[in-house]
N, C-alpha and C. Protein backbone atom coordinates (compact mmCIF):
# COMPACT_ATOMS: atom_id res chain seq x y z
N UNK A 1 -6.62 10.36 27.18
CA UNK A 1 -7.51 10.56 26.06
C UNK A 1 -8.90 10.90 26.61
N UNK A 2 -9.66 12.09 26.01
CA UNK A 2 -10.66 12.13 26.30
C UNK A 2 -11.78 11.49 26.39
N UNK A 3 -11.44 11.27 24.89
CA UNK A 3 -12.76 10.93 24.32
C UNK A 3 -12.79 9.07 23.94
N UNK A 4 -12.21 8.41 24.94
CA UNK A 4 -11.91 6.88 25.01
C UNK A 4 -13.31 6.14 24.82
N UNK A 5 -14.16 6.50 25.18
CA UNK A 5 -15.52 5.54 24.45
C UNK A 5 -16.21 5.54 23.38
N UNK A 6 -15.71 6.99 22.41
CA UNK A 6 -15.63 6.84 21.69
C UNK A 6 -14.87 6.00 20.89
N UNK A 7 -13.33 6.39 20.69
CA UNK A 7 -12.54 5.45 20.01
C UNK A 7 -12.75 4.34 20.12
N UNK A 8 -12.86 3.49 21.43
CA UNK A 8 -13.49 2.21 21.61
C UNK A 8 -14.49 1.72 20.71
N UNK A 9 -15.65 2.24 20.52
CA UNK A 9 -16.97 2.50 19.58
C UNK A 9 -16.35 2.20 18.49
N UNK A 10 -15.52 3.37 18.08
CA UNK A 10 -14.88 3.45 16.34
C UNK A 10 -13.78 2.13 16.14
N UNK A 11 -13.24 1.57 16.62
CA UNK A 11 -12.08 0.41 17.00
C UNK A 11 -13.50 -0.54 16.88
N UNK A 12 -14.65 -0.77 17.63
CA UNK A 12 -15.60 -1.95 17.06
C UNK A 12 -15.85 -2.41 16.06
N UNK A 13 -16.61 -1.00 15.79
CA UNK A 13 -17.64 -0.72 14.22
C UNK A 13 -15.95 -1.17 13.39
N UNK A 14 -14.84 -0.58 13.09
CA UNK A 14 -13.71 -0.68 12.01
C UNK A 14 -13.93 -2.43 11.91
N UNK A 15 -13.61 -2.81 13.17
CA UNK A 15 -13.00 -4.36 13.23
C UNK A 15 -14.53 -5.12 12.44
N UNK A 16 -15.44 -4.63 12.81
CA UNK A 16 -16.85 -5.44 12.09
C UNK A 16 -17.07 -5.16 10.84
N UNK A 17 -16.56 -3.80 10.42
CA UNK A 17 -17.27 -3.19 9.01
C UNK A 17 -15.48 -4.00 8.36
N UNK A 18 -14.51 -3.98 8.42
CA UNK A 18 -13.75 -4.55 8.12
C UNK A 18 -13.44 -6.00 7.62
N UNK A 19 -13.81 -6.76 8.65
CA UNK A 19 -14.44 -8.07 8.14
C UNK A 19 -15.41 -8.39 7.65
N UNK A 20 -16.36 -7.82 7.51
CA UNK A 20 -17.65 -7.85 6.87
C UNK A 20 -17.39 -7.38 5.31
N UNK A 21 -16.70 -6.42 5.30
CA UNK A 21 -15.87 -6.23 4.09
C UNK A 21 -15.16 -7.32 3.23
N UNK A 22 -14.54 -7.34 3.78
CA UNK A 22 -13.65 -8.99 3.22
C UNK A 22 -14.36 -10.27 2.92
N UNK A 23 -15.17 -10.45 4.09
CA UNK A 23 -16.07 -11.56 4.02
C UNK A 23 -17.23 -11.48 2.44
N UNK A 24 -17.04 -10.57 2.92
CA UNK A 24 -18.29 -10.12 1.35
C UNK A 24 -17.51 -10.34 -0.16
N UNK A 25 -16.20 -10.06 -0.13
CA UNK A 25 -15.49 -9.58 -0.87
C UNK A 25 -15.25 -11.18 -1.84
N UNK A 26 -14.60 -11.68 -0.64
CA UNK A 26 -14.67 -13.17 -1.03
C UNK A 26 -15.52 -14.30 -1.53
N UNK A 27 -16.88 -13.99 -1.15
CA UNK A 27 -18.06 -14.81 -1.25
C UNK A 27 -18.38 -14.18 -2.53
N UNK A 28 -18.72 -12.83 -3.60
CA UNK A 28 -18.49 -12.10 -4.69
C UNK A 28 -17.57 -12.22 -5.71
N UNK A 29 -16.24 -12.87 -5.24
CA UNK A 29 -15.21 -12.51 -5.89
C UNK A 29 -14.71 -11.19 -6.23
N UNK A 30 -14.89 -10.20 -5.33
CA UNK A 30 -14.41 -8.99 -5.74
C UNK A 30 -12.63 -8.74 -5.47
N UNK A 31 -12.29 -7.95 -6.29
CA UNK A 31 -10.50 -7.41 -6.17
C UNK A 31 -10.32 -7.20 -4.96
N UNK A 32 -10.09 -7.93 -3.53
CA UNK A 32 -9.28 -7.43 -2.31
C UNK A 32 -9.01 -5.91 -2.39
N UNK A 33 -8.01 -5.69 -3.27
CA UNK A 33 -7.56 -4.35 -3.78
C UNK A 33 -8.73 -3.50 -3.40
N UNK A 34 -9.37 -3.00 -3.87
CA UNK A 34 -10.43 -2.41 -3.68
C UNK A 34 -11.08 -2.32 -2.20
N UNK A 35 -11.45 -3.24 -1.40
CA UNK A 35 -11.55 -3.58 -0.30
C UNK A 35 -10.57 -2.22 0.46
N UNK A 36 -9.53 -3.28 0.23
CA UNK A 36 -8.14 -2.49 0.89
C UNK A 36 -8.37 -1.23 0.61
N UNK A 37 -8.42 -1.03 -0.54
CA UNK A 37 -8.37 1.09 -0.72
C UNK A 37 -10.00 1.23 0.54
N UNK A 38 -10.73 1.31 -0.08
CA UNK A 38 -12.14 1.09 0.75
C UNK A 38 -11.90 1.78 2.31
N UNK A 39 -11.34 0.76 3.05
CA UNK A 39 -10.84 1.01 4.55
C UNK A 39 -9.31 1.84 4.68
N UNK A 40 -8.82 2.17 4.00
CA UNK A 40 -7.44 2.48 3.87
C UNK A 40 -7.14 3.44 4.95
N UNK A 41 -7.92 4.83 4.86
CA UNK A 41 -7.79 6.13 5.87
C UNK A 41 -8.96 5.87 7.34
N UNK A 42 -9.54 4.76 7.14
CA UNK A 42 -10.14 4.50 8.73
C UNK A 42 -9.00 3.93 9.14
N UNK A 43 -8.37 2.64 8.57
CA UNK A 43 -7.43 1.59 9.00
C UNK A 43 -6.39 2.63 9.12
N UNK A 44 -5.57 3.58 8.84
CA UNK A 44 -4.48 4.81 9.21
C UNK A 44 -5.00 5.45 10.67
N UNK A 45 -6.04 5.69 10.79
CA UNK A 45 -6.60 6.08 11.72
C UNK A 45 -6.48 4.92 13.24
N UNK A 46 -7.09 4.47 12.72
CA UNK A 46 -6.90 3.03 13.70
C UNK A 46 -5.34 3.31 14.75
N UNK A 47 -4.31 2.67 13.16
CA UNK A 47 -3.39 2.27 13.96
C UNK A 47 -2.49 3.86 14.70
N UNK A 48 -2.62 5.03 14.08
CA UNK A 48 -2.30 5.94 14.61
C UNK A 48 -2.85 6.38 16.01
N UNK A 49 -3.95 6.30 16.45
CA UNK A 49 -4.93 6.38 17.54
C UNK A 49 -4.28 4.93 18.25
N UNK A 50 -4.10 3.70 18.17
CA UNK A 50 -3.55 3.02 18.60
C UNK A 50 -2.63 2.91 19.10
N UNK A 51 -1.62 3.47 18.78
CA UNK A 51 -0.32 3.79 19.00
C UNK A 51 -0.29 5.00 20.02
N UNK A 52 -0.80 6.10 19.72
CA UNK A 52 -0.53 7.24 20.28
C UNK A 52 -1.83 6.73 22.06
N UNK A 53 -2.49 6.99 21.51
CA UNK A 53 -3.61 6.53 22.62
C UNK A 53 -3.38 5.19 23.75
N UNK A 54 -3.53 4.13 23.10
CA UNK A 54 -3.73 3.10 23.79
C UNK A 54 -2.42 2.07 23.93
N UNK A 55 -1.29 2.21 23.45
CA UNK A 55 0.21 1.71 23.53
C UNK A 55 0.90 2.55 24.22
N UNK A 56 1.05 3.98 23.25
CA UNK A 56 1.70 5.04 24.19
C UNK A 56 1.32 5.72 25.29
N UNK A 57 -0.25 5.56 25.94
CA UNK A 57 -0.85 6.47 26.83
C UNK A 57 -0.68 8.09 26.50
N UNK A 58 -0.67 8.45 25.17
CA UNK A 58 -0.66 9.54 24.78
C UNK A 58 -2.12 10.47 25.40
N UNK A 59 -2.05 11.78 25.58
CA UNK A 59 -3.02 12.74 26.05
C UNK A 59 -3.78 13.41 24.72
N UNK A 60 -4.57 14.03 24.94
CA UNK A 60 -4.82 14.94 23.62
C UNK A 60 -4.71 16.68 24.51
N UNK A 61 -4.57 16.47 25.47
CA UNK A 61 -4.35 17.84 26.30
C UNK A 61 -2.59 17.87 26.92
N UNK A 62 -2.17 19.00 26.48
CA UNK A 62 -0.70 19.01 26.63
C UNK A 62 -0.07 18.84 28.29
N UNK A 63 -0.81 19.72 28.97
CA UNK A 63 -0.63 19.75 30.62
C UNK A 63 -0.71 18.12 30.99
N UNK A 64 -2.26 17.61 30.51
CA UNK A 64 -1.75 16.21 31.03
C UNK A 64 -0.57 15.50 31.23
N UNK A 65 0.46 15.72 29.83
CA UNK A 65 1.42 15.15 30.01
C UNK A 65 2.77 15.80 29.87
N UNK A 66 2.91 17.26 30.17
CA UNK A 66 3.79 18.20 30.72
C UNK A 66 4.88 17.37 31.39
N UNK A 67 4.96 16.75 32.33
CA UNK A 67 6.25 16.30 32.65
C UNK A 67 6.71 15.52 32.66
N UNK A 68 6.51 14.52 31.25
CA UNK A 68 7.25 13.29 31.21
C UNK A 68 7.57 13.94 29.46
N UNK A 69 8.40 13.31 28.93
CA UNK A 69 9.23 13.54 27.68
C UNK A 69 8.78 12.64 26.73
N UNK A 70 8.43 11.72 26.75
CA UNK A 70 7.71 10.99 25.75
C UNK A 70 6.13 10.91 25.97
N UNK A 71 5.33 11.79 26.73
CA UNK A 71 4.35 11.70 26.64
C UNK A 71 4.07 13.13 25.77
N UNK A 72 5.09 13.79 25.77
CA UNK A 72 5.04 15.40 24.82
C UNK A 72 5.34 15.07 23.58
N UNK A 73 6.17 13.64 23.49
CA UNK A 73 6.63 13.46 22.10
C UNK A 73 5.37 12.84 21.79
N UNK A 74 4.43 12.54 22.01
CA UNK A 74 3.27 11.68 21.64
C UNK A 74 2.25 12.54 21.54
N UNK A 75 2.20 13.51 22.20
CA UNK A 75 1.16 14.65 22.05
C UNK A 75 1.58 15.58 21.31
N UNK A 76 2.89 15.83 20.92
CA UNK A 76 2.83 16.87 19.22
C UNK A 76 2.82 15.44 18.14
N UNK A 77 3.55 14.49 18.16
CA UNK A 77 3.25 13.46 16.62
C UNK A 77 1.32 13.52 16.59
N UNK A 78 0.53 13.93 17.78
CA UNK A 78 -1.06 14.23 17.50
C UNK A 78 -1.41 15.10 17.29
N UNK A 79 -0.43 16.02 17.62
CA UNK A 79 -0.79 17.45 17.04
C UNK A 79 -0.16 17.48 15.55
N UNK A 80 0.80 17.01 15.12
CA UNK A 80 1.31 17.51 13.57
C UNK A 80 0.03 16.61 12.43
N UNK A 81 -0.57 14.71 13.45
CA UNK A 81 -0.82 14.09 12.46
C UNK A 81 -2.56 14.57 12.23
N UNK A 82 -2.92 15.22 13.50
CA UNK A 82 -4.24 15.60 13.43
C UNK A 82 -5.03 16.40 12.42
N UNK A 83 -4.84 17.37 11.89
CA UNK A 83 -5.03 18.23 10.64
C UNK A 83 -5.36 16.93 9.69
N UNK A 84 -4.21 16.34 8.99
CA UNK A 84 -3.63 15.59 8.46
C UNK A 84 -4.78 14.05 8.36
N UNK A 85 -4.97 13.75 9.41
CA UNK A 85 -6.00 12.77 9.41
C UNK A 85 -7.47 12.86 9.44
N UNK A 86 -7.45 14.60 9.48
CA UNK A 86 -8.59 14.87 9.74
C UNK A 86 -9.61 14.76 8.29
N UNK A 87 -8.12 16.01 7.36
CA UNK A 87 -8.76 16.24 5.74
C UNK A 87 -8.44 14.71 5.47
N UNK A 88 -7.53 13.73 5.14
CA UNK A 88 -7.57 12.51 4.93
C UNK A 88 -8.98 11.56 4.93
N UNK A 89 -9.74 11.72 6.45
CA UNK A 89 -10.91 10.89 6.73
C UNK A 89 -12.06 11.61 6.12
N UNK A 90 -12.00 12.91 6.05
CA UNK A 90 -13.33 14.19 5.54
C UNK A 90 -13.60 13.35 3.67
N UNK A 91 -12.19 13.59 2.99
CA UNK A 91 -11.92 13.24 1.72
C UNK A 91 -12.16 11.78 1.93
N UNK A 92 -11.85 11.00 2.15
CA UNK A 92 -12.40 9.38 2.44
C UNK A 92 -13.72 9.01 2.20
N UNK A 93 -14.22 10.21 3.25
CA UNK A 93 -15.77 10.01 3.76
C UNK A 93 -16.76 10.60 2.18
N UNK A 94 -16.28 11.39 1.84
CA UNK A 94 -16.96 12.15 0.66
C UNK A 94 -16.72 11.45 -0.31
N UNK A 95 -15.30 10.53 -0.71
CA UNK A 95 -15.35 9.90 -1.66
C UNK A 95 -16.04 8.74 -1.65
N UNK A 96 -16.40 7.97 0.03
CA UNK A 96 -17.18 6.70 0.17
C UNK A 96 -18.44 7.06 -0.31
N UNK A 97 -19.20 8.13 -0.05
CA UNK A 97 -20.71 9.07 -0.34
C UNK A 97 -20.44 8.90 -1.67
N UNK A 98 -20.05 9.47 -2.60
CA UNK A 98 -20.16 9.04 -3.74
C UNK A 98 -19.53 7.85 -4.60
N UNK A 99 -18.88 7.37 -4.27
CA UNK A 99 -18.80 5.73 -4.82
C UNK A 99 -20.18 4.61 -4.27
N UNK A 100 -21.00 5.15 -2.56
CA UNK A 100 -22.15 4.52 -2.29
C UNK A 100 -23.38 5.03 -3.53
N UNK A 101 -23.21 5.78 -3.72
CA UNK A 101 -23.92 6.23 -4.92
C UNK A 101 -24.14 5.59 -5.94
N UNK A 102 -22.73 5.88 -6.76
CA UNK A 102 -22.69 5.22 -8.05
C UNK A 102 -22.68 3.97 -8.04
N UNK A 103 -22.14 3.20 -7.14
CA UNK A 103 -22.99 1.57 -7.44
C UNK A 103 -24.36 1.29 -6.82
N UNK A 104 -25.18 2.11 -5.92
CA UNK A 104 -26.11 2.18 -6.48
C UNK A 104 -27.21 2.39 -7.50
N UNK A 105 -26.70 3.22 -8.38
CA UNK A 105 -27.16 3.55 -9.41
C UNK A 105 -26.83 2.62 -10.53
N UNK A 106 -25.26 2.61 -10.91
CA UNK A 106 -25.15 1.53 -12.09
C UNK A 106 -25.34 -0.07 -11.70
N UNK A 107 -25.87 -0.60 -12.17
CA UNK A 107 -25.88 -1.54 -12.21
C UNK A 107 -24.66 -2.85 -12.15
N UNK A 108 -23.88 -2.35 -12.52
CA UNK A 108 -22.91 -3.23 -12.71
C UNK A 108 -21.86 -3.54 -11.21
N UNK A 109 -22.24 -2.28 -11.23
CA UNK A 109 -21.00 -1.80 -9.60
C UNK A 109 -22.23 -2.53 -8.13
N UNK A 110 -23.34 -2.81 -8.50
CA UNK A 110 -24.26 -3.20 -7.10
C UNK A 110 -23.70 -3.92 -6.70
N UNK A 111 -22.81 -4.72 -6.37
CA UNK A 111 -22.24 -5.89 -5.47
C UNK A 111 -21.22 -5.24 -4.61
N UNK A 112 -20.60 -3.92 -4.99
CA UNK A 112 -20.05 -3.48 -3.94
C UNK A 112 -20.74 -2.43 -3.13
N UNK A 113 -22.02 -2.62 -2.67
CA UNK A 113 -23.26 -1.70 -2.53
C UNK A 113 -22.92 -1.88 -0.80
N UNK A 114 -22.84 -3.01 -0.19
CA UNK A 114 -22.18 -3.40 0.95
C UNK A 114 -20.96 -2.64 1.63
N UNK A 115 -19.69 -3.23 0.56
CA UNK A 115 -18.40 -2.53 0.91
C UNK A 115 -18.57 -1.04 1.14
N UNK A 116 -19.22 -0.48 0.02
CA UNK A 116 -19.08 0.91 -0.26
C UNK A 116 -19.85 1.86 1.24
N UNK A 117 -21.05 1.17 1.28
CA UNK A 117 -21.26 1.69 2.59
C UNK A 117 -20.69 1.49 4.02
N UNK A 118 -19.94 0.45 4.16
CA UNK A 118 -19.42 -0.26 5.21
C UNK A 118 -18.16 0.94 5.10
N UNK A 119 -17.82 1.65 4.23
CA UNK A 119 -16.68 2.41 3.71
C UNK A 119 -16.91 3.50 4.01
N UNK A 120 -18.27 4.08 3.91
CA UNK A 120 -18.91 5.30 4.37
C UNK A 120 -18.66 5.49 5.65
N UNK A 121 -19.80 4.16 6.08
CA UNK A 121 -19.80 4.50 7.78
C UNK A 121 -18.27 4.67 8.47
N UNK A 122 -17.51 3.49 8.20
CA UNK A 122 -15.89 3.63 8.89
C UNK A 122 -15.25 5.17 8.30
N UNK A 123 -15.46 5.80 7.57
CA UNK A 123 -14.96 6.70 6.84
C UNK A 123 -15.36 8.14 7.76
N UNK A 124 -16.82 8.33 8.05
CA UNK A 124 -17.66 8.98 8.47
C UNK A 124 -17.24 9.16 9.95
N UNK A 125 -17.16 7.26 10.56
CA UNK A 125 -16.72 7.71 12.03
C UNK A 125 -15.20 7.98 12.79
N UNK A 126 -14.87 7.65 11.28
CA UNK A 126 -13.04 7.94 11.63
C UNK A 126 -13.06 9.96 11.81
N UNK A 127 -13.93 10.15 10.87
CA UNK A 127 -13.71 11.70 10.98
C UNK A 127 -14.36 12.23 12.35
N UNK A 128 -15.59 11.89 12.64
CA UNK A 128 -16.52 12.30 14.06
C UNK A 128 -15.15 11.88 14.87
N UNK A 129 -14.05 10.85 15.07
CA UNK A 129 -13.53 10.48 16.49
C UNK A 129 -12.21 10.95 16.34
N UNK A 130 -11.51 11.42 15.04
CA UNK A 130 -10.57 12.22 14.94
C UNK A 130 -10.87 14.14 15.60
N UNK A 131 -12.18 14.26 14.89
CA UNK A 131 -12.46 15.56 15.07
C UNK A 131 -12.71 15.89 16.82
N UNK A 132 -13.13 14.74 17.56
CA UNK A 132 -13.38 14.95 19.04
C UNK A 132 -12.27 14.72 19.60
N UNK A 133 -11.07 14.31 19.36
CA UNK A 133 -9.85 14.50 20.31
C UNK A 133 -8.98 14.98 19.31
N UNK A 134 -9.48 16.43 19.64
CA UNK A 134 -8.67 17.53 19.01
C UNK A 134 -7.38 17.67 19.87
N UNK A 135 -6.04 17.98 19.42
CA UNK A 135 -5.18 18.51 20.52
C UNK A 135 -5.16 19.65 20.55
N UNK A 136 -5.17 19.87 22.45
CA UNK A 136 -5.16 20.55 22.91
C UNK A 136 -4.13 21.26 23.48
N UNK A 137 -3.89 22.73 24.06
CA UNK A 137 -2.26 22.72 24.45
C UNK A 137 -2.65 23.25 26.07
């Protein structure tokens, strides 16, 4: 993987903006549910990058792993899921931007003023660390 200090970075910020999420959620009484949607396409991100990256020793460059057979099977499941996670986190991120919005604005929704941005940022950096380990062939 190239771009490993990144993901590292994005694997922090998730695990903090994640609990910080919850933690908030609970002390509010807000619907979990919500929460959960909130992080949904960072947390996909996560465990896909997890898996492929840091379990499987997956590459994002194909030559890297040219001659072993499950390191090719790990570098196209990043090539088919990449697109895929990319518009997923873009749409995430745009929908966190405007849900940070509107409970800023209405009144009623301000208590998830926290989540919603905590939703942004994970949303925002799932797309910056998807978009930098592009696969390559």
């Amino acid at each position: 993987m190239e771009n490993e200090t990144l993901f590292i970075a994005f694997l922090v910020t998730w695990t903090v903006c994640v609990s910080a999420s919850h933690i908030w959620a609970w002390r509010k009484g807000l619907p979990v549910a919500g929460v959960i949607t909130s992080h949904a396409a960072p947390s996909a991100v996560v465990a896909v990058m997890t898996y492929v990256f840091l379990i499987g020793g997956g590459a994002t460059v194909a030559q890297f792993v040219a001659g072993s057979e499950s390191g090719m099977d790990l570098w196209s499941l990043w090539f088919h899921l990449w697109p895929v996670l990319l518009f997923i986190t873009g749409a995430s991120a745009f929908g966190s931007f405007v849900w940070t919005i509107i409970a800023c604005v209405k009144k009623p929704h301000r208590k998830w003023i926290p989540v919603a941005i905590a939703s942004l940022l994970m949303s925002a950096f799932a797309f910056v660390t998807v978009g930098a380990n592009f696969p390559d062939a």
